[in-house]
C-alpha atoms as a PDB file:
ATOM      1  CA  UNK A   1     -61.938  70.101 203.089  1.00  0.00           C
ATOM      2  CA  UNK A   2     -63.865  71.291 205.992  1.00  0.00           C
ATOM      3  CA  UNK A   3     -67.745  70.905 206.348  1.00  0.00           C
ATOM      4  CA  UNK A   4     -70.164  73.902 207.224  1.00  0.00           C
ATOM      5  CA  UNK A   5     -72.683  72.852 209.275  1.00  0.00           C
ATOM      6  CA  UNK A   6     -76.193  72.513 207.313  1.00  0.00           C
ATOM      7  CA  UNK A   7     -78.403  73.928 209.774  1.00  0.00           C
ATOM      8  CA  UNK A   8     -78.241  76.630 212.266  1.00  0.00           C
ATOM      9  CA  UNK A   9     -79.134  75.664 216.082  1.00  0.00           C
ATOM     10  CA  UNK A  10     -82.815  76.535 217.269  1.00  0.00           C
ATOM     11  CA  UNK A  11     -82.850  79.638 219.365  1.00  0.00           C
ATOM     12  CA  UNK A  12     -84.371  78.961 222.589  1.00  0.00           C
ATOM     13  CA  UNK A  13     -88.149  80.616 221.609  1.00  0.00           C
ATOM     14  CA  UNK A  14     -87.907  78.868 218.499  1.00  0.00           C
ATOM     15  CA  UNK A  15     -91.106  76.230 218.237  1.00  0.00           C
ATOM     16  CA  UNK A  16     -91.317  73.798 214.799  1.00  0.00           C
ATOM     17  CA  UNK A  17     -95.263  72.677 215.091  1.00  0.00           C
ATOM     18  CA  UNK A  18     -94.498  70.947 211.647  1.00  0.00           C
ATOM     19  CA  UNK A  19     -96.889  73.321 210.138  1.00  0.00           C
ATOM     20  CA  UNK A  20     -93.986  75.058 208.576  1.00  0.00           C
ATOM     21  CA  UNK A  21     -91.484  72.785 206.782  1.00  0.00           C
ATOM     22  CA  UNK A  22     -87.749  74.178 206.582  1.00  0.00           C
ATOM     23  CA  UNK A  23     -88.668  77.018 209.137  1.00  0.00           C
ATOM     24  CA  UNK A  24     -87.954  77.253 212.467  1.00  0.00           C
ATOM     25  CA  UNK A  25     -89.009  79.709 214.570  1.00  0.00           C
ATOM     26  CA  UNK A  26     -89.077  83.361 213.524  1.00  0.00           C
ATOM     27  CA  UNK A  27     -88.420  83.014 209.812  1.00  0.00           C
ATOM     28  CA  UNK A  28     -85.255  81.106 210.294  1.00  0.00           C
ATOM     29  CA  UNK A  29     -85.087  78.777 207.440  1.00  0.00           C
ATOM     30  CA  UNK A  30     -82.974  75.401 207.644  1.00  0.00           C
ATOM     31  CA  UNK A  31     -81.005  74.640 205.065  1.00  0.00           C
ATOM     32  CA  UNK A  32     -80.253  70.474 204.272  1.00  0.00           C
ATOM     33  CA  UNK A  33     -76.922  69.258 203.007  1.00  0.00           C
ATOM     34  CA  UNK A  34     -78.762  68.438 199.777  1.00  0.00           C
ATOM     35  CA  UNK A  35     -79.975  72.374 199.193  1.00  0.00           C
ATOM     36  CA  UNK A  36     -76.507  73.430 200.029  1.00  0.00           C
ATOM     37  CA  UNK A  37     -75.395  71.873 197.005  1.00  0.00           C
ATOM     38  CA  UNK A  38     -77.915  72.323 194.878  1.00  0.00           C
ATOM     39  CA  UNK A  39     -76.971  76.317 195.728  1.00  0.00           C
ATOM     40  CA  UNK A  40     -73.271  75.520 195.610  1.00  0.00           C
ATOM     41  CA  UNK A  41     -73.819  74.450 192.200  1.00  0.00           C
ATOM     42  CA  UNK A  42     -76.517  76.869 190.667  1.00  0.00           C
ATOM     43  CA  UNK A  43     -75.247  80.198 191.920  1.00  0.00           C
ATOM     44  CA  UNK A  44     -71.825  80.023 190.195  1.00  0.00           C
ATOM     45  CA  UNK A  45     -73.196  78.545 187.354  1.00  0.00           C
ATOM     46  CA  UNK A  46     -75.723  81.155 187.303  1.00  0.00           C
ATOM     47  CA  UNK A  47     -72.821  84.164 187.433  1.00  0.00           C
ATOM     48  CA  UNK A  48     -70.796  81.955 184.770  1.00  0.00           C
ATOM     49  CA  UNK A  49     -73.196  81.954 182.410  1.00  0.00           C
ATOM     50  CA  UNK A  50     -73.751  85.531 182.676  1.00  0.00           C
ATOM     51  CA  UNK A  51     -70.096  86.527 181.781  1.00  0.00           C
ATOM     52  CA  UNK A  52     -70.374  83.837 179.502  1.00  0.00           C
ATOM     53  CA  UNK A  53     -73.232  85.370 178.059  1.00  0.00           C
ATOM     54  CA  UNK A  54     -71.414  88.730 177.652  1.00  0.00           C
ATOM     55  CA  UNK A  55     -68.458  87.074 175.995  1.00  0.00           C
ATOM     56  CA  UNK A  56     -70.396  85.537 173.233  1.00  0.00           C
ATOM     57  CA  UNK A  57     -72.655  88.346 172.600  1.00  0.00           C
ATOM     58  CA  UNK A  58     -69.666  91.120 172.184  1.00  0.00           C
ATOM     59  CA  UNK A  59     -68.514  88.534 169.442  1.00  0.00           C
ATOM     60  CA  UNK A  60     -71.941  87.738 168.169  1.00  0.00           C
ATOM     61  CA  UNK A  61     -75.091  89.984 167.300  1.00  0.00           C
ATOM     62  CA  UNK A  62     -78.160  87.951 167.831  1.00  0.00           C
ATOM     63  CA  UNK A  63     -79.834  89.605 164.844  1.00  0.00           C
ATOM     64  CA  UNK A  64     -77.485  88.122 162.325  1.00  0.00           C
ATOM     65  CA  UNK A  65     -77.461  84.780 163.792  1.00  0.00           C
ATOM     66  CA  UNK A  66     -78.503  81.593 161.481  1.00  0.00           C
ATOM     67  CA  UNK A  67     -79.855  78.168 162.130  1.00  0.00           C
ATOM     68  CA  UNK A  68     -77.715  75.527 160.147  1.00  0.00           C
ATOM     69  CA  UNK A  69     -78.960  75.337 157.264  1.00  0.00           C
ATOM     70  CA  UNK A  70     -78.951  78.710 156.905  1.00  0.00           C
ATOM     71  CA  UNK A  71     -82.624  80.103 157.454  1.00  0.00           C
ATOM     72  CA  UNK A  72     -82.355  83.307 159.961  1.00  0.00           C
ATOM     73  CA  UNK A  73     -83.298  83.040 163.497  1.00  0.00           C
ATOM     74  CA  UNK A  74     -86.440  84.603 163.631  1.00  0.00           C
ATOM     75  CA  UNK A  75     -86.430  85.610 167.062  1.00  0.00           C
ATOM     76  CA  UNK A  76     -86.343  89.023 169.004  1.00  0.00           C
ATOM     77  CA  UNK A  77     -82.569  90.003 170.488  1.00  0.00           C
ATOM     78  CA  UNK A  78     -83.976  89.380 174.148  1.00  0.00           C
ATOM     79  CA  UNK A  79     -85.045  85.574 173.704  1.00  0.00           C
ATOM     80  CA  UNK A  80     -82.309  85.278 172.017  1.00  0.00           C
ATOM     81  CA  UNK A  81     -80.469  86.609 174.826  1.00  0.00           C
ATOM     82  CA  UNK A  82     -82.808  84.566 176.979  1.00  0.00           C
ATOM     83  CA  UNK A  83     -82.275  81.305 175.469  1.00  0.00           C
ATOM     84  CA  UNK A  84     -78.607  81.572 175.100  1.00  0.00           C
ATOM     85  CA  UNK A  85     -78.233  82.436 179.220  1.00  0.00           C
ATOM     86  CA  UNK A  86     -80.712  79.623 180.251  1.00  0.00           C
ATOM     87  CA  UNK A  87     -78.359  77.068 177.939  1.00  0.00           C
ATOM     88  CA  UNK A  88     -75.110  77.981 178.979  1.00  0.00           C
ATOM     89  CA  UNK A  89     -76.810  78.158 183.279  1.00  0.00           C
ATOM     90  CA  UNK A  90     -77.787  74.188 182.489  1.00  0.00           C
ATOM     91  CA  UNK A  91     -74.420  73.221 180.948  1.00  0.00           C
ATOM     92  CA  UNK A  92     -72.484  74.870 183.425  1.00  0.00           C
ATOM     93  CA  UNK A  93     -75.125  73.322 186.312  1.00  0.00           C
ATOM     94  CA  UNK A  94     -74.599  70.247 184.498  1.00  0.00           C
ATOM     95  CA  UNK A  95     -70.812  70.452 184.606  1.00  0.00           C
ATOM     96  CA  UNK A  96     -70.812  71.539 188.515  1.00  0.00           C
ATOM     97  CA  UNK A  97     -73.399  68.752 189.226  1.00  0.00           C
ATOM     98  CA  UNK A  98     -71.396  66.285 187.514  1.00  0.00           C
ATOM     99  CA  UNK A  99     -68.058  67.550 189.551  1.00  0.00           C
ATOM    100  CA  UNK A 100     -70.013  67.437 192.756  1.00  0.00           C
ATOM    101  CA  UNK A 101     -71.331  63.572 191.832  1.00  0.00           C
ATOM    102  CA  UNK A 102     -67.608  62.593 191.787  1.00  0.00           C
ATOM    103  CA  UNK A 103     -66.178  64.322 194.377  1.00  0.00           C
ATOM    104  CA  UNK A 104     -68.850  62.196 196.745  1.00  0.00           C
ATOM    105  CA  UNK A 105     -67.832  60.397 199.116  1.00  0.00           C
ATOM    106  CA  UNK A 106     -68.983  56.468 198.080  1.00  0.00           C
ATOM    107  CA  UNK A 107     -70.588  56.134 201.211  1.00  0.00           C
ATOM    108  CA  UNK A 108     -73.128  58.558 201.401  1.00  0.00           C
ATOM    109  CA  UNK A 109     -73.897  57.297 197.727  1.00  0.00           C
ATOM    110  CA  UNK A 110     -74.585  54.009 198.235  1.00  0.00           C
ATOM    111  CA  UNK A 111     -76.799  54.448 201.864  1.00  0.00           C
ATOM    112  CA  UNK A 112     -79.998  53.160 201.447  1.00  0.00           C
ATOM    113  CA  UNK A 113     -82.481  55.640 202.599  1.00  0.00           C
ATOM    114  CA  UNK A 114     -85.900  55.389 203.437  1.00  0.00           C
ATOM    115  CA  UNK A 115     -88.828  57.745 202.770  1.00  0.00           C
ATOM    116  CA  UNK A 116     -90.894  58.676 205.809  1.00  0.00           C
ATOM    117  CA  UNK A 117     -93.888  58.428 204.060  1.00  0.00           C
ATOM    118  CA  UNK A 118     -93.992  54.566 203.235  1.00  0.00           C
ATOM    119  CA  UNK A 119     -90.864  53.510 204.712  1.00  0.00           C
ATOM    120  CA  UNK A 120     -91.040  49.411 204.165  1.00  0.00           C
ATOM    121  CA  UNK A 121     -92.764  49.937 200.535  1.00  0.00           C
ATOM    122  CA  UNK A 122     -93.273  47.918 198.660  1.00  0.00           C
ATOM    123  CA  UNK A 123     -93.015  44.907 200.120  1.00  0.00           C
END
């Protein structure tokens, strides 16, 4: 597998005072390894559970769903809708982040990294 390098080079007007973090120069925004596949994972997920979504809901009306013991749902169709999507975005997220955990390399797993902050803490 090829990487895709994480950040794009600095043009040569570009100036990073620090004031704006993950921007460099004229709205160019740097994206780490770590955001990459955060995106990686969410964005499919996020069309998944959208076709998901309409597969379950052709089968299903919301309206004549029950809990299980069999009191009605007594919610609108839309947060049913709502609820449905934002369950089946986290377990396919959950799925994808799970896939990307084991597909890491051991190395970068097990590097101890420091925060810039308080780098020797505590002590």
């Amino acid at each position: 597998m090829t990487q895709r390098p994480s950040q794009q080079p600095p043009s040569s007007d570009a100036t990073n005072d620090g004031d704006d973090a993950g921007q460099q120069g004229h709205g160019v925004v740097t994206i780490t390894r770590f955001s990459h596949r955060v995106l990686a994972i969410l964005w499919p997920a996020f069309m998944m559970a959208g076709v998901l979504e309409m597969l379950v809901f052709a089968l299903a009306d919301p309206d004549e769903l029950h809990w299980m013991g069999g009191a009605p749902i007594d919610l609108s169709r839309s947060a049913v809708y709502t609820l449905a999507f934002l369950v089946f975005w986290g377990v396919i997220s959950t799925a994808g982040a799970l896939t990307q955990l084991l597909l890491a390399d051991p190395g970068d797993l097990n590097t101890v990294r420091h925060r810039r902050s308080a780098p020797h803490w505590p002590r």
